[in-house]
C-alpha atoms as a PDB file:
ATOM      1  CA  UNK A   1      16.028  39.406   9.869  1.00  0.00           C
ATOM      2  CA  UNK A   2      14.138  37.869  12.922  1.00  0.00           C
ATOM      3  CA  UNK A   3      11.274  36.960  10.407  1.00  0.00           C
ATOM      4  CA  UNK A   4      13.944  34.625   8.379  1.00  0.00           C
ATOM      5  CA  UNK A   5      15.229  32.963  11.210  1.00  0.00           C
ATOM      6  CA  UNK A   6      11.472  31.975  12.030  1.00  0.00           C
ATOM      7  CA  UNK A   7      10.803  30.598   8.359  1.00  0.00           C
ATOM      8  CA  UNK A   8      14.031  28.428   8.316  1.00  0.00           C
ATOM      9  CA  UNK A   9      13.237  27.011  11.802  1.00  0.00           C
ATOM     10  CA  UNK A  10       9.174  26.208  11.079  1.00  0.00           C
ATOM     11  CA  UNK A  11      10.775  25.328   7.603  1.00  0.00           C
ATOM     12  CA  UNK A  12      12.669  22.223   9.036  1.00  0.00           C
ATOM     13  CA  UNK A  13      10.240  21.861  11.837  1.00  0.00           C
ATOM     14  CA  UNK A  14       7.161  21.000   8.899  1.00  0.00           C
ATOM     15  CA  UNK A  15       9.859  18.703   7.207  1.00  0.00           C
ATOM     16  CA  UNK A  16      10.604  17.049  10.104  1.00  0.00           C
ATOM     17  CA  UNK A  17       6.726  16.927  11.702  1.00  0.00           C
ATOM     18  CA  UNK A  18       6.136  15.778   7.569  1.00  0.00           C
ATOM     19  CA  UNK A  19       8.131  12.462   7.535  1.00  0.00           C
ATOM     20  CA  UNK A  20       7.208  11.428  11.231  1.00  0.00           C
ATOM     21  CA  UNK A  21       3.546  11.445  10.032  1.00  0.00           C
ATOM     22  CA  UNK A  22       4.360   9.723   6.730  1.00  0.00           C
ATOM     23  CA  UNK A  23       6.813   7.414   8.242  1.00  0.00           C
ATOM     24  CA  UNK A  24       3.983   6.644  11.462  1.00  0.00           C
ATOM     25  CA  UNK A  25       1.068   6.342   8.734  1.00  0.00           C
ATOM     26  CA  UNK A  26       3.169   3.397   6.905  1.00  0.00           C
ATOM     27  CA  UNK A  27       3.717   1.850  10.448  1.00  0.00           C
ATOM     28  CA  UNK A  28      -0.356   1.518  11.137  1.00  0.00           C
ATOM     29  CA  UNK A  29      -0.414   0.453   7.376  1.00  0.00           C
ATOM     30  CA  UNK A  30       2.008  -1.727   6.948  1.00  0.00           C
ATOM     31  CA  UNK A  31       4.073  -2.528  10.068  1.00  0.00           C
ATOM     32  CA  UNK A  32       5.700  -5.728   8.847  1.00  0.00           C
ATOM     33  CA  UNK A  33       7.274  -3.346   6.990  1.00  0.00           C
ATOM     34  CA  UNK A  34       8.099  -0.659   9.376  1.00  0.00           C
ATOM     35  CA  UNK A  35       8.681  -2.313  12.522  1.00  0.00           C
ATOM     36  CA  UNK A  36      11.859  -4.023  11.420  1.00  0.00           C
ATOM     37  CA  UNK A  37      13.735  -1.173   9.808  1.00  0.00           C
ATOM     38  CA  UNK A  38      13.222   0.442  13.121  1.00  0.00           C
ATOM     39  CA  UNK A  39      14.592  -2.691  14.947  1.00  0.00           C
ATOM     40  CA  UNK A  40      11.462  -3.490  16.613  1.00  0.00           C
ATOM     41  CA  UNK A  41      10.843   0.001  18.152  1.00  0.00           C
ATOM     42  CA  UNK A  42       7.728   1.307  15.774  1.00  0.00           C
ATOM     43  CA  UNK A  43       5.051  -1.610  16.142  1.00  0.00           C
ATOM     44  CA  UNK A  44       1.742  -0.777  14.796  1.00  0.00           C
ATOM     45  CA  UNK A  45      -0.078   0.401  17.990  1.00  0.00           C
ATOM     46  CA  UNK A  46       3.256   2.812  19.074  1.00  0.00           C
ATOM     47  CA  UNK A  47       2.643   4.308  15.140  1.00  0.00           C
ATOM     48  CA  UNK A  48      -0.990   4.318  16.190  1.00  0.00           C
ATOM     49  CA  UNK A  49      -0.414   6.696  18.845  1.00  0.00           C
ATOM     50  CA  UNK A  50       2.179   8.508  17.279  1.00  0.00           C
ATOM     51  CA  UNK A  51       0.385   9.450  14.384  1.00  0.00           C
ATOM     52  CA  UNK A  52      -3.073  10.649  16.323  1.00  0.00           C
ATOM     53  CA  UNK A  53      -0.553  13.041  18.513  1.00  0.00           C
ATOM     54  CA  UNK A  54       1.356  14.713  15.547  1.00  0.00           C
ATOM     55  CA  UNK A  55      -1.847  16.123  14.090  1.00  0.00           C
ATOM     56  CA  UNK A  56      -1.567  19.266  16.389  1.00  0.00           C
ATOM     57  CA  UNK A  57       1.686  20.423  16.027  1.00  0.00           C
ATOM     58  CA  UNK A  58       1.304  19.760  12.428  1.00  0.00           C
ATOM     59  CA  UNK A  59      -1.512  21.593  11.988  1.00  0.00           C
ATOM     60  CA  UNK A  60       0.186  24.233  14.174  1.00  0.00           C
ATOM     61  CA  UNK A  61       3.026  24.652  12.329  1.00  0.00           C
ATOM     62  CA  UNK A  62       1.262  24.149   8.809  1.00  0.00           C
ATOM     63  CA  UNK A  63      -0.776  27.629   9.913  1.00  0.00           C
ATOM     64  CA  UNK A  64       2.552  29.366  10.702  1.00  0.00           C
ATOM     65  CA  UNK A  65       4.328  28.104   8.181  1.00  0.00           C
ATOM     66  CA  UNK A  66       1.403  29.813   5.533  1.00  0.00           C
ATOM     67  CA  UNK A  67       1.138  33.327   7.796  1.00  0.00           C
ATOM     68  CA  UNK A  68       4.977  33.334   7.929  1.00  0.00           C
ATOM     69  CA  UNK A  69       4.963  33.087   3.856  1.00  0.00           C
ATOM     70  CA  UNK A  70       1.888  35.450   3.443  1.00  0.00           C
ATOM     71  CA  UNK A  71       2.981  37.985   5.642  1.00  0.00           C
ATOM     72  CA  UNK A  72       6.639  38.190   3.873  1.00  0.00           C
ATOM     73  CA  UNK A  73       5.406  38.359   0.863  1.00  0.00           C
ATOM     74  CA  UNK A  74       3.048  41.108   1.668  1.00  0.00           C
ATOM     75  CA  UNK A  75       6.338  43.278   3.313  1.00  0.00           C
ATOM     76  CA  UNK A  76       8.129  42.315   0.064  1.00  0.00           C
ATOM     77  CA  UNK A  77       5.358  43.396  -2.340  1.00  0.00           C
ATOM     78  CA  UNK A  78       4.331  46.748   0.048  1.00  0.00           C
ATOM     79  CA  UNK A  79       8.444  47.533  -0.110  1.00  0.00           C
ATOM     80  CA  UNK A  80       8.415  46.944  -4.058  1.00  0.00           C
ATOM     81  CA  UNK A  81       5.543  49.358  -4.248  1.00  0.00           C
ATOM     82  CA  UNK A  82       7.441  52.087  -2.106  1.00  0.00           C
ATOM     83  CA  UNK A  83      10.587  51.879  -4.116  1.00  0.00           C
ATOM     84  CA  UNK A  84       9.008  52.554  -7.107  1.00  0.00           C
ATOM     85  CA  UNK A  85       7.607  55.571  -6.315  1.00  0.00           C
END
């Protein structure tokens, strides 16, 4: 049970960590763009920053978010195999 709480929370964490990085990237590229929809807040160099930060916790969380996966899947499959027996 504990092990699905953990996936739904890295789940939205990634999503969320996943459109800052996006949304930052379009800042540096295009921040006439980005800079007004975000009233001004998000200028290029702020996105700048932004971006080069998020890299660890998305990396971070990328890694957990695979072992997470890999590791239920390998209790599912192991579980599978001991019912059928």
């Amino acid at each position: 049970m504990k092990t699905r709480v953990y996936r739904i929370w890295i789940n939205r964490i990634l999503l969320i960590l996943t459109f800052l990085i996006l949304f930052t990237g379009f800042g540096i590229t295009y921040p006439g763009v980005v800079e007004p929809l975000t009233l001004g807040f998000l200028g290029k160099s702020l996105s700048y920053r932004i971006h080069t930060f998020l890299w660890g916790p998305f990396l971070v969380a990328v890694l957990v978010h695979i072992y997470l996966s890999a590791g239920l899947n390998r209790i599912t499959s192991s579980e599978t195999r001991n019912k059928e027996r």
